[in-house]
Protein backbone atom coordinates (compact mmCIF):
# COMPACT_ATOMS: atom_id res chain seq x y z
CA UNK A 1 91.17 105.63 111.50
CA UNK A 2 93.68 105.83 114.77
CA UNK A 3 96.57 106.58 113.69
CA UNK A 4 96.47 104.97 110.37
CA UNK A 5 97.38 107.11 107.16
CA UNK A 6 94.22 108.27 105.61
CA UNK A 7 93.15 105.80 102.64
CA UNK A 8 91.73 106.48 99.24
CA UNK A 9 90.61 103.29 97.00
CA UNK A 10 90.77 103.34 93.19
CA UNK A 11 87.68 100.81 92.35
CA UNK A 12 86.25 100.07 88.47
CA UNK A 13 85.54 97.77 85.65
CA UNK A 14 89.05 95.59 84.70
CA UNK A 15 91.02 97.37 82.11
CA UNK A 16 90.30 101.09 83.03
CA UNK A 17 93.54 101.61 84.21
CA UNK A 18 93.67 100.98 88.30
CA UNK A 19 97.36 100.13 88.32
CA UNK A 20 97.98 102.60 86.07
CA UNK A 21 96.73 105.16 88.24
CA UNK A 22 98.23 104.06 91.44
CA UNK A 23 101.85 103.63 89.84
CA UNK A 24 101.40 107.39 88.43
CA UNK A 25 100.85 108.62 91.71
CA UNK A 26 103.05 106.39 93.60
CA UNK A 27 105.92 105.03 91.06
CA UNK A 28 107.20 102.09 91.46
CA UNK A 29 107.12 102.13 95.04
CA UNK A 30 103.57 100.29 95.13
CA UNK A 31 102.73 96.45 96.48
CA UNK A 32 101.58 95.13 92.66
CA UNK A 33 99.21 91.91 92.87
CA UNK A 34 99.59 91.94 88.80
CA UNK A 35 99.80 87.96 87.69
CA UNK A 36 99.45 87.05 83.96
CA UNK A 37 95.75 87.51 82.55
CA UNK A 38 94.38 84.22 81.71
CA UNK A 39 90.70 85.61 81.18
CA UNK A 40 91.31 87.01 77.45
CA UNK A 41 87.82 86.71 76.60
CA UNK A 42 86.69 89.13 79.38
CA UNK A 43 89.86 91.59 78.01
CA UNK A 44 92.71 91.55 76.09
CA UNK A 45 95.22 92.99 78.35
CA UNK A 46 98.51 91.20 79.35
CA UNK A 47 98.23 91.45 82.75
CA UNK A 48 95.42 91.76 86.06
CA UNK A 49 95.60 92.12 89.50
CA UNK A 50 94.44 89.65 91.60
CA UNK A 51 94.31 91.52 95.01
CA UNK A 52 94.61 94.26 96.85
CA UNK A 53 97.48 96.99 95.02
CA UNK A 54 98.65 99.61 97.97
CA UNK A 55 100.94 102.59 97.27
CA UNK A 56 101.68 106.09 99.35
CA UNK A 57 101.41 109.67 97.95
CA UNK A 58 103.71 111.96 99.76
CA UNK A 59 101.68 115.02 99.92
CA UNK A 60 104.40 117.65 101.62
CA UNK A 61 104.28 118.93 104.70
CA UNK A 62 104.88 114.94 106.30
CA UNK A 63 101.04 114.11 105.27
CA UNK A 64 100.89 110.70 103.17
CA UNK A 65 97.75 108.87 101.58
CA UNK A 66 97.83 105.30 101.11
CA UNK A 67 96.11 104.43 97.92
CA UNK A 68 94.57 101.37 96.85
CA UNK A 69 93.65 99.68 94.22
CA UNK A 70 90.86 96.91 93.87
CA UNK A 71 90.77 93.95 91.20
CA UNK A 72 87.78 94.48 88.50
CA UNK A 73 86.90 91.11 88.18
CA UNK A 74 83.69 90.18 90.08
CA UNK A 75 84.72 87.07 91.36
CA UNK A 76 87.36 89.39 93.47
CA UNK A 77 84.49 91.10 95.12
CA UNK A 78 85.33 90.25 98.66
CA UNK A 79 88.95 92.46 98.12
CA UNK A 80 87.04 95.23 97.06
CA UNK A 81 84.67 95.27 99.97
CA UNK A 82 87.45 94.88 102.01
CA UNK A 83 89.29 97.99 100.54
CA UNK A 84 86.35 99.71 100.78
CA UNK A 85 85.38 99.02 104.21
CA UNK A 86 88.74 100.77 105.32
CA UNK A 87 88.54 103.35 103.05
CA UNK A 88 87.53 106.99 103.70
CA UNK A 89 87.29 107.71 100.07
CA UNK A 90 87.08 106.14 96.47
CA UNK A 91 87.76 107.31 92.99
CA UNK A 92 85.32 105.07 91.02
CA UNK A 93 87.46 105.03 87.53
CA UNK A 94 84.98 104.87 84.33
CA UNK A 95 84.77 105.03 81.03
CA UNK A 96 81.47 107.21 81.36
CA UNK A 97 81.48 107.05 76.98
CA UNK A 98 80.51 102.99 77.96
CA UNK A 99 76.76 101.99 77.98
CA UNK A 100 77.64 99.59 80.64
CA UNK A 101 79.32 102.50 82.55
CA UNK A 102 76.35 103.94 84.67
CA UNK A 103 75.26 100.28 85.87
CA UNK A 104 79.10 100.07 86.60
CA UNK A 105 78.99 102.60 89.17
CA UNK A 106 75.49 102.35 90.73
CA UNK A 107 76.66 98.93 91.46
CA UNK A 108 79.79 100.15 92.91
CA UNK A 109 78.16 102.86 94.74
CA UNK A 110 75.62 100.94 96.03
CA UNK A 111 78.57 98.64 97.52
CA UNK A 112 79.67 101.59 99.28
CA UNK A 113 76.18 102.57 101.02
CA UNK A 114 76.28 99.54 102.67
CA UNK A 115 79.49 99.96 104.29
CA UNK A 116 78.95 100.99 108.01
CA UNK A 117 80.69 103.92 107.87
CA UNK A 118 80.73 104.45 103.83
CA UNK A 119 83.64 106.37 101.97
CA UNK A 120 83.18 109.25 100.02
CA UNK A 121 83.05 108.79 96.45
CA UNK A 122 84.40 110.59 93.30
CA UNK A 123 84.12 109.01 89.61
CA UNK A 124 87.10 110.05 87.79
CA UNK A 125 86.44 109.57 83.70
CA UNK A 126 89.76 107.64 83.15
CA UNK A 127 88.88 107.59 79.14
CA UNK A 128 88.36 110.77 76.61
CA UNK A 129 84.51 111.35 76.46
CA UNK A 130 82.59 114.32 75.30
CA UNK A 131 80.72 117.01 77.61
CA UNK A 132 77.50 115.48 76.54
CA UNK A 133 78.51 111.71 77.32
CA UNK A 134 79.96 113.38 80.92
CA UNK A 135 76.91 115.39 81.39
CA UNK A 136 74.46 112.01 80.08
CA UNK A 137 76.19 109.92 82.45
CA UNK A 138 76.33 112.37 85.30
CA UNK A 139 72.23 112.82 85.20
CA UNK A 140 71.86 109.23 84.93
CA UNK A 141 73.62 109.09 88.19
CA UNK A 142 71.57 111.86 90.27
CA UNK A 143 68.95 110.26 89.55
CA UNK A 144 69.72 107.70 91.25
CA UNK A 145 69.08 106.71 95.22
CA UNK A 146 72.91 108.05 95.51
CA UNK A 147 71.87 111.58 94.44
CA UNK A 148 74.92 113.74 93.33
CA UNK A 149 78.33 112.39 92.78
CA UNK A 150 81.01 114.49 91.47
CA UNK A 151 82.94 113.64 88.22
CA UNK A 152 86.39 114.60 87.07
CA UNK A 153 88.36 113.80 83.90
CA UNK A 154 91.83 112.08 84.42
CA UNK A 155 93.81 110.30 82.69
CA UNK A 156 95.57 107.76 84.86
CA UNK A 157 98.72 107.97 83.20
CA UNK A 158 98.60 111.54 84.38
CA UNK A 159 100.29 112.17 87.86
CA UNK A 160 99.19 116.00 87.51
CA UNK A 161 95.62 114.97 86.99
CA UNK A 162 95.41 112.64 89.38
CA UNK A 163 96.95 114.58 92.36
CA UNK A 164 94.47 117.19 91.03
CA UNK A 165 91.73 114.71 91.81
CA UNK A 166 93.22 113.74 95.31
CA UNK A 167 93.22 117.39 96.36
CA UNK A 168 89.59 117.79 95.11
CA UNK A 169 88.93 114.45 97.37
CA UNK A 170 90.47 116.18 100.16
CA UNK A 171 88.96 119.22 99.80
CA UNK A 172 84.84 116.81 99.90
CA UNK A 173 86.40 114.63 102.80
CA UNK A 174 87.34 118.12 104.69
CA UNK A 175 84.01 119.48 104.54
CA UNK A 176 82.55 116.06 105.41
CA UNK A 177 84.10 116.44 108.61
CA UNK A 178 83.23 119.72 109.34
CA UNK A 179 79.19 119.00 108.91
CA UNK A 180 79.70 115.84 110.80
C-alpha cells in the first residue's frame, strides 16, 4: 500500500452494528458520517451513516490499522467498493441467525472477488447465534464459489473481541503474504 497504514473495512447489512464496532476499537477518535435515519421502514434505528467512517487502532509497538466502516444501504454501494478497493482486509459483520444472512455475504463476497487485488475476508457474527445456526451458515458459505471463509463471534460493543478478531486477521493476512 506504500507507505499507507494497513486498512481493514467493517462491511454488512444496516443496523448490525458498523459504527459500533469501529468506535469500540477506536473511541471517539473516529471520522463519523452518522446523519439522522430518515429510512424507518428499512430500520428503526436513530441514526445511519452515509459514507465512509475511518478510525485508527494503535496496536503497540508504533503499528496502527486504519479501520473503516462502509454504509449498509445499497444505494451507498459505490463507498463500499471504494473502501474495499483499498482495503487489504474486511470483517463482513452478520447476523448469521438471519435467513437473509448467507445471501448477505455471498453478495458481499462476491463484491470483493472482483476487486483487482481483493482483500481478505473474515465474517464476524456481530449477534448471539447458536453453534448450529454458525455451523448452518458456515456450510452454506463453502459451498459456495468463495470456498472457506472463516467466522468469529464478536460482539461489536466488545473492544476485547474485536481486537481478538483483528489479531486473527493479521495472523490470515501474514500467511497470505508468505504464500504469495
Amino acid at each position: 500500500m506504500n507507505g499507507a497504514l494497513p486498512r481493514i473495512a467493517l462491511v454488512g447489512p444496516m443496523g448490525i452494528g458498523k459504527t459500533t464496532a469501529l468506535r469500540s476499537l477506536c473511541g471517539d477518535v473516529m471520522a463519523s458520517s452518522d446523519v439522522p435515519n430518515l429510512d424507518r421502514a428499512a430500520h428503526s434505528k436513530a441514526f445511519t451513516t452515509v459514507g465512509a467512517e475511518f478510525g485508527e487502532i494503535d496496536l503497540g509497538d508504533g503499528e496502527h490499522v486504519q479501520v473503516c466502516g462502509c454504509p449498509g444501504q445499497d444505494r451507498f454501494d459505490f463507498v463500499r467498493q471504494w473502501i474495499l478497493s483499498v482495503s487489504m482486509g474486511v470483517f463482513i459483520m452478520a447476523d448469521v441467525a438471519r435467513p437473509s444472512a448467507v445471501g448477505e455475504t455471498l453478495d458481499l463476497l462476491a463484491e470483493m472477488a472482483v476487486q483487482p487485488d481483493p482483500p481478505l475476508a473474515l465474517v464476524l457474527s456481530a449477534r448471539p447465534a447458536t453453534s448450529a445456526q454458525i455451523e448452518a451458515f458456515g456450510l452454506a458459505l463453502s459451498a459456495s464459489p468463495h470456498g472457506v471463509v472463516p467466522i468469529l463471534e464478536a460482539d461489536p460493543r466488545d473492544r476485547g473481541q474485536l481486537l481478538e478478531a483483528v489479531g486473527v486477521l493479521a495472523s490470515m493476512l501474514s500467511l497470505q503474504n508468505e504464500i504469495d
